[in-house]
PDB file of N, CA and C in Angstrom:
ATOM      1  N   UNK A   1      23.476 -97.780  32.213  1.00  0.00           N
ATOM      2  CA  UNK A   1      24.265 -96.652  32.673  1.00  0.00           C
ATOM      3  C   UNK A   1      24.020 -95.454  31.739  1.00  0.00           C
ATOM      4  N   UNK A   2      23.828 -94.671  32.299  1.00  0.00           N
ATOM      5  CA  UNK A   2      23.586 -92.955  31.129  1.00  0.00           C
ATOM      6  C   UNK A   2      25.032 -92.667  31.027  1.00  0.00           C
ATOM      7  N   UNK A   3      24.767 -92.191  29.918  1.00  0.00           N
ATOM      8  CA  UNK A   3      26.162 -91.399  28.897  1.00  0.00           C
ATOM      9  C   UNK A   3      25.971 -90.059  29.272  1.00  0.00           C
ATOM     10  N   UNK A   4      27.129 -89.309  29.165  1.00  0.00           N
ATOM     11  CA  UNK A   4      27.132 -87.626  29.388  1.00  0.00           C
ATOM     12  C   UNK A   4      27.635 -87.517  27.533  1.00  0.00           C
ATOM     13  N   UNK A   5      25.964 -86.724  27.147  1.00  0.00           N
ATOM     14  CA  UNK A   5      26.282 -86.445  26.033  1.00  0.00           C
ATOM     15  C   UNK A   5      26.623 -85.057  25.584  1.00  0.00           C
ATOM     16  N   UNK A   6      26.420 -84.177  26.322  1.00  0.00           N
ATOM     17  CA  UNK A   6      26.900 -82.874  26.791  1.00  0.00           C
ATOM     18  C   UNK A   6      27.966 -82.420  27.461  1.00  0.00           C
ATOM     19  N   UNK A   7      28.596 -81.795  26.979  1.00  0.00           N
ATOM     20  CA  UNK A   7      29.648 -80.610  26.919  1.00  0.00           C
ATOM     21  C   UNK A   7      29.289 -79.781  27.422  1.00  0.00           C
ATOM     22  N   UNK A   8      30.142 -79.837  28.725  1.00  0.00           N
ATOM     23  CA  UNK A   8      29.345 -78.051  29.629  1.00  0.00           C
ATOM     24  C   UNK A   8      30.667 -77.427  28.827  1.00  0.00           C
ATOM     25  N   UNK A   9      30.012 -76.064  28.408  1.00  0.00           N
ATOM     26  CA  UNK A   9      30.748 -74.920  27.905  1.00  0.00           C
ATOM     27  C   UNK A   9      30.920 -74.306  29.033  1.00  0.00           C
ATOM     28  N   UNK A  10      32.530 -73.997  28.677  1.00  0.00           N
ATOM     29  CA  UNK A  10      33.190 -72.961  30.132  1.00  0.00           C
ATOM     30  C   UNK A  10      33.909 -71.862  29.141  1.00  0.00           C
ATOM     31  N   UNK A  11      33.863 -70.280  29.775  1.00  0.00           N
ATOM     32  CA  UNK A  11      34.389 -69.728  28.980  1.00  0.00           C
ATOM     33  C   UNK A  11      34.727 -69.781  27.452  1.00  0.00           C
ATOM     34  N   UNK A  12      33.217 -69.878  26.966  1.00  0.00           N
ATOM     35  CA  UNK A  12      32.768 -69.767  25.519  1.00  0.00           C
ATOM     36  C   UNK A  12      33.292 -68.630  24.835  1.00  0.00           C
ATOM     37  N   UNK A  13      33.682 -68.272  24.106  1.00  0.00           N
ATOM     38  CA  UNK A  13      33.684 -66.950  22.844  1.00  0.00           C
ATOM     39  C   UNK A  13      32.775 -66.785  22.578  1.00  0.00           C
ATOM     40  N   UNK A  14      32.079 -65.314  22.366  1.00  0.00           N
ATOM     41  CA  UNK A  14      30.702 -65.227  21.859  1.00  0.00           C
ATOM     42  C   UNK A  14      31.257 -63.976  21.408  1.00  0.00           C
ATOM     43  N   UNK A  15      31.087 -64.282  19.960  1.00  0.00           N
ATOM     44  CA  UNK A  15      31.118 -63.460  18.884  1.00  0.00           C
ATOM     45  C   UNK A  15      29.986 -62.350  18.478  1.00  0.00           C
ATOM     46  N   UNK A  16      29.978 -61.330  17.986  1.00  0.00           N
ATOM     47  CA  UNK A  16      28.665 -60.436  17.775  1.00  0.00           C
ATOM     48  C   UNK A  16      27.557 -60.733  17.379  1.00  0.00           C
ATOM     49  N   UNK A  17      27.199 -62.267  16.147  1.00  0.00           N
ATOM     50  CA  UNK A  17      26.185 -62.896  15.747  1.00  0.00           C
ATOM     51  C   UNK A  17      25.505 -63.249  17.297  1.00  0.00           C
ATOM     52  N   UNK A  18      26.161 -64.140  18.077  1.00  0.00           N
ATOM     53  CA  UNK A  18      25.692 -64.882  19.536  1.00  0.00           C
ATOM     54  C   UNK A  18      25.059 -63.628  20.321  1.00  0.00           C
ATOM     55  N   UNK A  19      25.847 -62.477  20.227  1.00  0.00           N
ATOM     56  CA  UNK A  19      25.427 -62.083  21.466  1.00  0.00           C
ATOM     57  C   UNK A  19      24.028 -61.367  20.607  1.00  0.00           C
ATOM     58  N   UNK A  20      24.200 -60.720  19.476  1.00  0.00           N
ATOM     59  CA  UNK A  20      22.829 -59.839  18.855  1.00  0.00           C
ATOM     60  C   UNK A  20      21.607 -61.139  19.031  1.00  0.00           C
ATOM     61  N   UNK A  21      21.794 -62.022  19.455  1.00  0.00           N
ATOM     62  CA  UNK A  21      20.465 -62.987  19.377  1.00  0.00           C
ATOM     63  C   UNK A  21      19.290 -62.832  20.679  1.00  0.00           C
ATOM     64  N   UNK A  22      20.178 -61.665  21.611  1.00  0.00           N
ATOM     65  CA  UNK A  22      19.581 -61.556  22.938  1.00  0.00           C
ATOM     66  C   UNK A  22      18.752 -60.473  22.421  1.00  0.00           C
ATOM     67  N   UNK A  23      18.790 -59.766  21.170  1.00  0.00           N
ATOM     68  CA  UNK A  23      17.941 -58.840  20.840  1.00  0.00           C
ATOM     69  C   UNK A  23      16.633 -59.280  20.031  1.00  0.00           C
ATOM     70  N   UNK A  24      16.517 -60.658  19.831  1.00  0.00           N
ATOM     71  CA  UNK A  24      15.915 -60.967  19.554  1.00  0.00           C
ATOM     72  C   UNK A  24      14.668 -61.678  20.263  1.00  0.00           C
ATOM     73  N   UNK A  25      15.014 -61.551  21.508  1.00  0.00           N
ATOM     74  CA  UNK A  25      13.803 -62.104  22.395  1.00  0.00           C
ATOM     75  C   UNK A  25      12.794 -61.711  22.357  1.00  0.00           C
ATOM     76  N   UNK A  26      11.631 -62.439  23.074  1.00  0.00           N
ATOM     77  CA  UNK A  26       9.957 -61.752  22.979  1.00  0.00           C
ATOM     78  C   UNK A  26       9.589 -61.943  24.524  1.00  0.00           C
ATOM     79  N   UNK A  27       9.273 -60.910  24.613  1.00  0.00           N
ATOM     80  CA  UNK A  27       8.574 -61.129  26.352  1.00  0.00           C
ATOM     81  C   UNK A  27       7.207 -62.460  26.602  1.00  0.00           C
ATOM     82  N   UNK A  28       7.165 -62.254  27.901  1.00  0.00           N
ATOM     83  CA  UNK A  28       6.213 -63.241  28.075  1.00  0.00           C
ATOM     84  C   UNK A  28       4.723 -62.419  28.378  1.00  0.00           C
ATOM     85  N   UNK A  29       3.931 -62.857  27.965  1.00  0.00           N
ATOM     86  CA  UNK A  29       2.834 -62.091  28.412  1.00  0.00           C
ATOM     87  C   UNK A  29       3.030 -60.370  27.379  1.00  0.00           C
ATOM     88  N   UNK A  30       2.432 -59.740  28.518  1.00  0.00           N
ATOM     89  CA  UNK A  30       2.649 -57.950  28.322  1.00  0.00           C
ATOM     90  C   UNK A  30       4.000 -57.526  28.860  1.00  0.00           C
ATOM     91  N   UNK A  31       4.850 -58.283  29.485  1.00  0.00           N
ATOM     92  CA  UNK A  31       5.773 -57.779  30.094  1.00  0.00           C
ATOM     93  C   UNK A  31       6.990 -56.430  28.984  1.00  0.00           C
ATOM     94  N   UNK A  32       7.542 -55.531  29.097  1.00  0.00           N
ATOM     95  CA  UNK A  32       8.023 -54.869  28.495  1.00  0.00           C
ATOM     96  C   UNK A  32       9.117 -55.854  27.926  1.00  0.00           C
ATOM     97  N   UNK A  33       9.290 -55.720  26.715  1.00  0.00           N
ATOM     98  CA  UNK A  33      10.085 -56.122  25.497  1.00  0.00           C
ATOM     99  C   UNK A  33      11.690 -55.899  26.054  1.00  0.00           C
ATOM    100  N   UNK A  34      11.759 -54.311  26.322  1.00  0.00           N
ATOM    101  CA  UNK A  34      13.296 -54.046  26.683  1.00  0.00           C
ATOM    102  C   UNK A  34      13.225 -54.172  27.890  1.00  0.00           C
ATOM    103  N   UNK A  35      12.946 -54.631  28.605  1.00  0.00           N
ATOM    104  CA  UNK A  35      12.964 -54.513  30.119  1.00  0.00           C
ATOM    105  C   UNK A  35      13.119 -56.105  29.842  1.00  0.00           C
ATOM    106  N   UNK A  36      12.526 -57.201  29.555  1.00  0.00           N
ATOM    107  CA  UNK A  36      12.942 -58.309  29.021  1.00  0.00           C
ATOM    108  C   UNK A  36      14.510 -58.999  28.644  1.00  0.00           C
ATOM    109  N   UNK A  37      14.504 -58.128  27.398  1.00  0.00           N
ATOM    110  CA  UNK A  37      15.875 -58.224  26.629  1.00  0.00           C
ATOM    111  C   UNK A  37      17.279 -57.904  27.922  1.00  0.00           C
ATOM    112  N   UNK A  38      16.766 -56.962  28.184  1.00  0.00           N
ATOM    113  CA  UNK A  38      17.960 -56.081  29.501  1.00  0.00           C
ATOM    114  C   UNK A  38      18.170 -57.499  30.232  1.00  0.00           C
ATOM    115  N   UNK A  39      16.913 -57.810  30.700  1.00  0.00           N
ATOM    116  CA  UNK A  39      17.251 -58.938  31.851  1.00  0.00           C
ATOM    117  C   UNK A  39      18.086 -60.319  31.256  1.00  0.00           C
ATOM    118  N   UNK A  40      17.253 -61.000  30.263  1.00  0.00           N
ATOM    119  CA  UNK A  40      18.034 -62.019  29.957  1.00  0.00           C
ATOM    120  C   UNK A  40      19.628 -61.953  29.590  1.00  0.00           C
ATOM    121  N   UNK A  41      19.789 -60.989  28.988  1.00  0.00           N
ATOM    122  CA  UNK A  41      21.206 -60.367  28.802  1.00  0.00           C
ATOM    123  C   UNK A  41      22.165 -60.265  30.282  1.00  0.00           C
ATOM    124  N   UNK A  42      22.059 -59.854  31.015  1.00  0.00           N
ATOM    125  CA  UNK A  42      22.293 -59.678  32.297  1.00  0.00           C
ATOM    126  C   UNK A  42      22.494 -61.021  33.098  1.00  0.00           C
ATOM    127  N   UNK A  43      21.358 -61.688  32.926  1.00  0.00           N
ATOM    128  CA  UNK A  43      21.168 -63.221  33.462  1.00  0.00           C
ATOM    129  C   UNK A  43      22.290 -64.260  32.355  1.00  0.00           C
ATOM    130  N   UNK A  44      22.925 -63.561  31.636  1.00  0.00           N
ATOM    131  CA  UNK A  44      22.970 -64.585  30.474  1.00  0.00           C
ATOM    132  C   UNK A  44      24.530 -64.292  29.690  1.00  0.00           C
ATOM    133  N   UNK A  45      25.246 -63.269  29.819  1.00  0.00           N
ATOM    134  CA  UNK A  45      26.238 -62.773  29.639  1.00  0.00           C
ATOM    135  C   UNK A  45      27.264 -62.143  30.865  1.00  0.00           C
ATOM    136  N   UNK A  46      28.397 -62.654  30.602  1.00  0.00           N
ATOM    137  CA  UNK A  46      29.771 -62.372  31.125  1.00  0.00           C
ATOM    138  C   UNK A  46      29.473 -60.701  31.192  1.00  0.00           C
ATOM    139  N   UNK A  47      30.096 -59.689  31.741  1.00  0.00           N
ATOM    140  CA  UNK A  47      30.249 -58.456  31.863  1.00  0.00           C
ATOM    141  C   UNK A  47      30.903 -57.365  30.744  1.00  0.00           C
ATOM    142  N   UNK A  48      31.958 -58.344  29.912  1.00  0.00           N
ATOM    143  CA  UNK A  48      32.812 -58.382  28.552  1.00  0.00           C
ATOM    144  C   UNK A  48      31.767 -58.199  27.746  1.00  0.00           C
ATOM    145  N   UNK A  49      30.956 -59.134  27.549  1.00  0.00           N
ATOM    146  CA  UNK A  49      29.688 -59.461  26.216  1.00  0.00           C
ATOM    147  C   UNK A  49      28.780 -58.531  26.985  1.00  0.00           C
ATOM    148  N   UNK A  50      28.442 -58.783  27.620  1.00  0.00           N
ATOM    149  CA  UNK A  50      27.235 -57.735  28.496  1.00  0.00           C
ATOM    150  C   UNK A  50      27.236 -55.973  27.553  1.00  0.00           C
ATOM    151  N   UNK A  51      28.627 -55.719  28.127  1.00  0.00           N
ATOM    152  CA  UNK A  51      29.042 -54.822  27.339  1.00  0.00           C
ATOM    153  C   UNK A  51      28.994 -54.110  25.765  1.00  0.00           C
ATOM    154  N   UNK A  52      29.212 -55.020  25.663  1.00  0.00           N
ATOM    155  CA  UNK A  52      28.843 -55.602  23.586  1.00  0.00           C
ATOM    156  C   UNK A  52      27.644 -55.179  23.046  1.00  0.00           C
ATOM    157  N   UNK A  53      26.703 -56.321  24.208  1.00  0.00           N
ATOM    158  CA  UNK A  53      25.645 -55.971  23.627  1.00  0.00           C
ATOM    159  C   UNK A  53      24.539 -54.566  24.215  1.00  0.00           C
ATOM    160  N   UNK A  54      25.190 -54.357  24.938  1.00  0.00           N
ATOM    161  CA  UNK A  54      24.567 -52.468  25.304  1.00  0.00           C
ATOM    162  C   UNK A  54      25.072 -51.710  23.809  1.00  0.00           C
ATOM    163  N   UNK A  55      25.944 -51.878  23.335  1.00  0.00           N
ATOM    164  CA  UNK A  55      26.024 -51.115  22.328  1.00  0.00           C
ATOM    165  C   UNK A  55      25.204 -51.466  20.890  1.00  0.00           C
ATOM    166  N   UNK A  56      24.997 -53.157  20.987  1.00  0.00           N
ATOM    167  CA  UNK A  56      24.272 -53.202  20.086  1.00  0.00           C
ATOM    168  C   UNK A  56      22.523 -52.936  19.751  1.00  0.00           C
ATOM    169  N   UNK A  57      22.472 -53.004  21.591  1.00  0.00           N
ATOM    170  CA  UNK A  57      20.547 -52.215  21.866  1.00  0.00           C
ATOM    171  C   UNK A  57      20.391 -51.006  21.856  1.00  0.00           C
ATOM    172  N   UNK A  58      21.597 -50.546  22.234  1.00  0.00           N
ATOM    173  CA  UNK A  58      21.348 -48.879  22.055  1.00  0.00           C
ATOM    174  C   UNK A  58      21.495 -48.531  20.693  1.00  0.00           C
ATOM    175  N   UNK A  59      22.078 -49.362  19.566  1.00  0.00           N
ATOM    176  CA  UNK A  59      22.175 -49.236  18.040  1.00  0.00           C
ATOM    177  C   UNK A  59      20.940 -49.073  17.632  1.00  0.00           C
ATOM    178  N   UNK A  60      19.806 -49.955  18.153  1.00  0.00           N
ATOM    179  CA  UNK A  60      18.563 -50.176  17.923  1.00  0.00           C
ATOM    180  C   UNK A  60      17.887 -49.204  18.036  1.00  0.00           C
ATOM    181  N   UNK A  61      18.014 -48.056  19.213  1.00  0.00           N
ATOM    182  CA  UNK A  61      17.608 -47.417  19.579  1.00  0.00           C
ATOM    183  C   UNK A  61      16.234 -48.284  20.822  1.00  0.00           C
ATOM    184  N   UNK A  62      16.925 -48.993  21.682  1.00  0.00           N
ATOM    185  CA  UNK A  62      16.248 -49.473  22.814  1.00  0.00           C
ATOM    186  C   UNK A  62      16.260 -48.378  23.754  1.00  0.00           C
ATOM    187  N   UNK A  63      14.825 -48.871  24.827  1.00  0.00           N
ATOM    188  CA  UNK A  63      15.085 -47.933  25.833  1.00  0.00           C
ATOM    189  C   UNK A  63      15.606 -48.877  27.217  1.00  0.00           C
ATOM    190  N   UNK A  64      16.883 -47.885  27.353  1.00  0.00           N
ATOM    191  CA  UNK A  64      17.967 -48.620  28.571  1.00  0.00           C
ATOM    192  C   UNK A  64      17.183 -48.415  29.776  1.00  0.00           C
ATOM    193  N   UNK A  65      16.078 -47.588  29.864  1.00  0.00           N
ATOM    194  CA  UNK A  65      15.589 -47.464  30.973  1.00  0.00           C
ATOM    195  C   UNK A  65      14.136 -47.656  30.939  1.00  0.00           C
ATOM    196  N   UNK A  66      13.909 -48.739  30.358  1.00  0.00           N
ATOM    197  CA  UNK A  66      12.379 -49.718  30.393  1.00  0.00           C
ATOM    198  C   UNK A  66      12.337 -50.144  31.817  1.00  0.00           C
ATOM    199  N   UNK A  67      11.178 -50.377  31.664  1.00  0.00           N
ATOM    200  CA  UNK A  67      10.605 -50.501  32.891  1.00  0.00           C
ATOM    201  C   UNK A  67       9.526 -51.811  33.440  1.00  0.00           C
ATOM    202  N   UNK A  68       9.660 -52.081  34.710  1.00  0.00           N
ATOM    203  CA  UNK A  68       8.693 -53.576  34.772  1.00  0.00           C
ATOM    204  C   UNK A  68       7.697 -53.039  34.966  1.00  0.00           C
ATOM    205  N   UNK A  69       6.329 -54.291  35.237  1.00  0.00           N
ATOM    206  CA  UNK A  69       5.247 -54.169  35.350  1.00  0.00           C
ATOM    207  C   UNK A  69       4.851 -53.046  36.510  1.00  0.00           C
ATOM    208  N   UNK A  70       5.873 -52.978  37.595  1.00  0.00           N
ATOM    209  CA  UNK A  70       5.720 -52.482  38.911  1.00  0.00           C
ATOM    210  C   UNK A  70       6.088 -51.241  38.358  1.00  0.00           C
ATOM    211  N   UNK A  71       6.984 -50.565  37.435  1.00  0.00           N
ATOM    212  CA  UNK A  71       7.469 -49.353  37.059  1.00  0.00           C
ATOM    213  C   UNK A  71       8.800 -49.114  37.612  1.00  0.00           C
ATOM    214  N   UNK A  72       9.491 -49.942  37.521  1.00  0.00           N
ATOM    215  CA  UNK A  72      10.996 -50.431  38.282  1.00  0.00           C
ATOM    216  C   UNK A  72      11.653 -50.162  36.864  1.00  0.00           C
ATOM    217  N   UNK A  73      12.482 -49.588  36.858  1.00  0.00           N
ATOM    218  CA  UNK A  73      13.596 -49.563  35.819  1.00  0.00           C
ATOM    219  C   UNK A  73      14.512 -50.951  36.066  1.00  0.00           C
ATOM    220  N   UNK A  74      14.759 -51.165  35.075  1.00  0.00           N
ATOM    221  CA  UNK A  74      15.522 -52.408  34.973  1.00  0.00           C
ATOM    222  C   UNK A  74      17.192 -51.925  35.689  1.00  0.00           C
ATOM    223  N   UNK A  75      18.094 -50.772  35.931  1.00  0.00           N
ATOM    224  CA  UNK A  75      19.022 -50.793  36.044  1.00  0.00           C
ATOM    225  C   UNK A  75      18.509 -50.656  38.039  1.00  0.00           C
ATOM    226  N   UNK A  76      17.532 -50.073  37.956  1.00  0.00           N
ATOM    227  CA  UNK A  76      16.706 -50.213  39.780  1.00  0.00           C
ATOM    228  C   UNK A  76      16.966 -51.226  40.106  1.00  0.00           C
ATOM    229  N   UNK A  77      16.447 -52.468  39.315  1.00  0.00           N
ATOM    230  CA  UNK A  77      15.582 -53.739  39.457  1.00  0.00           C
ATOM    231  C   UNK A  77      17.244 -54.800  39.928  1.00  0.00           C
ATOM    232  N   UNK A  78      18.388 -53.854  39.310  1.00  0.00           N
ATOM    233  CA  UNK A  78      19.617 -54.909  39.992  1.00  0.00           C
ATOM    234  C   UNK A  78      20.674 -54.161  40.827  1.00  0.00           C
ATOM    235  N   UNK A  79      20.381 -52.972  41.109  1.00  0.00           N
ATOM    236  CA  UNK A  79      21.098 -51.824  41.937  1.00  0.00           C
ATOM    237  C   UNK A  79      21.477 -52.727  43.060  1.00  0.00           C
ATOM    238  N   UNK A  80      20.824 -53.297  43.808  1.00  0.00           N
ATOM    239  CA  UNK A  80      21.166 -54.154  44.912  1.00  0.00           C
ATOM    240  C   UNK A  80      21.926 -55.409  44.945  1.00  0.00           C
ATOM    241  N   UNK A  81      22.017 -55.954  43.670  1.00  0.00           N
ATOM    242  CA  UNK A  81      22.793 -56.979  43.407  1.00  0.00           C
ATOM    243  C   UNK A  81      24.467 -56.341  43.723  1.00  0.00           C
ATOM    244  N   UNK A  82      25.458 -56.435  44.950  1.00  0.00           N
ATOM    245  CA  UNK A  82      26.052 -56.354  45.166  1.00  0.00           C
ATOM    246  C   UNK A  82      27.633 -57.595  44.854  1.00  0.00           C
ATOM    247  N   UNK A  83      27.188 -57.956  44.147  1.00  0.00           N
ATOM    248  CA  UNK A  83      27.772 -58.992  43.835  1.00  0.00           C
ATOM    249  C   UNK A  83      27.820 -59.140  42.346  1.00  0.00           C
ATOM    250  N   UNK A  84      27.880 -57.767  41.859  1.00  0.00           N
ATOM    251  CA  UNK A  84      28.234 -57.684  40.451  1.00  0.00           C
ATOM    252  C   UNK A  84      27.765 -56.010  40.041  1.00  0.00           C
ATOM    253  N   UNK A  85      28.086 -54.759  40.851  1.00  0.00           N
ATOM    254  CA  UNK A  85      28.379 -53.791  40.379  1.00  0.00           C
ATOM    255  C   UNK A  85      28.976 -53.252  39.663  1.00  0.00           C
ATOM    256  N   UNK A  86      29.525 -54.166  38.685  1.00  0.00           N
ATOM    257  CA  UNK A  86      30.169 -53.549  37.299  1.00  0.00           C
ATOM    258  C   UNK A  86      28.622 -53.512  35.904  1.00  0.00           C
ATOM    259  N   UNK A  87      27.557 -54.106  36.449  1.00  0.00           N
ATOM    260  CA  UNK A  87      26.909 -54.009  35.294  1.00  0.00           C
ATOM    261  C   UNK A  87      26.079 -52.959  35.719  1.00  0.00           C
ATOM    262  N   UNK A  88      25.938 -52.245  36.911  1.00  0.00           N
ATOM    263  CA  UNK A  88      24.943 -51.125  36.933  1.00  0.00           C
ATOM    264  C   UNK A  88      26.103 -50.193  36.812  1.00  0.00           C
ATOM    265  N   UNK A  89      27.239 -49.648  36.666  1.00  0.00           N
ATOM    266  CA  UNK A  89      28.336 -48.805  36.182  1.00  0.00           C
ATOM    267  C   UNK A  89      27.848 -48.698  34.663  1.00  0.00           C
ATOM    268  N   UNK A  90      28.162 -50.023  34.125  1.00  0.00           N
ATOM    269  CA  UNK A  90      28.357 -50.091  32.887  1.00  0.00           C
ATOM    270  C   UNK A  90      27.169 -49.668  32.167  1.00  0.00           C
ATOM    271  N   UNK A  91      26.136 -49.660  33.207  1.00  0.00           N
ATOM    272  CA  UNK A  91      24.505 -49.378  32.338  1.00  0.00           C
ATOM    273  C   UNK A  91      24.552 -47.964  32.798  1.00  0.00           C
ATOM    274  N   UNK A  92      24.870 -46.982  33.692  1.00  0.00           N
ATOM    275  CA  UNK A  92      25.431 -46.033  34.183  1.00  0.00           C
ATOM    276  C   UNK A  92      26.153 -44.902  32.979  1.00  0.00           C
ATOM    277  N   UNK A  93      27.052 -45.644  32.725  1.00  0.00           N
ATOM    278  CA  UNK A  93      27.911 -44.984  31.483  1.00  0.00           C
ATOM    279  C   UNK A  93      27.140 -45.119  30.282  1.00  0.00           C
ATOM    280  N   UNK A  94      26.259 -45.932  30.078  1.00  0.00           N
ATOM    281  CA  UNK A  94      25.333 -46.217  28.713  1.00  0.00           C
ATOM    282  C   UNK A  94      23.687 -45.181  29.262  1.00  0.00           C
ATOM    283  N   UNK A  95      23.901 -44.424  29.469  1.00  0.00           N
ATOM    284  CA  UNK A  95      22.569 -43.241  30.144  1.00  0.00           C
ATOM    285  C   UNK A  95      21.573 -43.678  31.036  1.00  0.00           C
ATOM    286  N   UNK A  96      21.675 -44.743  32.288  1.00  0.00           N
ATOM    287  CA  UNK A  96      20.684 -45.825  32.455  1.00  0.00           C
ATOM    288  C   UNK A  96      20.349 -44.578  33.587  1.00  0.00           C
ATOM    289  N   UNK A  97      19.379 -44.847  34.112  1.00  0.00           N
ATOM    290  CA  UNK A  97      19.197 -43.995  35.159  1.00  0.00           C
ATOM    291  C   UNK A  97      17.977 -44.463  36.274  1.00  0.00           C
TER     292      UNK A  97
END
């Protein structure tokens, strides 16, 4: 019989160390670095932390409006995601364009 040795985390705390670790990613290939970072962040954070860490890429001096291979801005690239228009607001209010 298999054991459940894992703990699904539900409504985790993620403190500023956790979330600055999304700034630490590396693209795959050539793909743009911040256009990267943007996404996994997005894919990967609550709207609360999401938040957080826009302030901590724009600390960096990231560009909020990197772009994919196609030349899609990353805040483009989820405009249609209707099912979570608080993060193109929130990238909105952070100069995304």
């Amino acid at each position: 019989m298999l054991k459940k040795d894992k703990v699904k985390v539900i409504d985790e705390e993620l403190n500023d160390e956790k979330i600055s670790r999304f700034l630490t990613l590396k693209p795959y290939g050539d793909e743009s670095e911040d256009f990267h970072i943007l996404t996994r962040a997005y894919r990967g954070l609550p709207i609360p932390y999401f938040e957080r860490f826009l302030e901590m890429f724009l600390a960096e001096k990231r560009d909020i409006n990197a772009k994919n291979a196609k030349g899609i801005s990353f805040m483009a690239s989820i405009e249609g995601n209707v099912r979570f228009p608080e993060f193109v607001e929130i990238l909105k209010q952070n100069g995304a364009q």
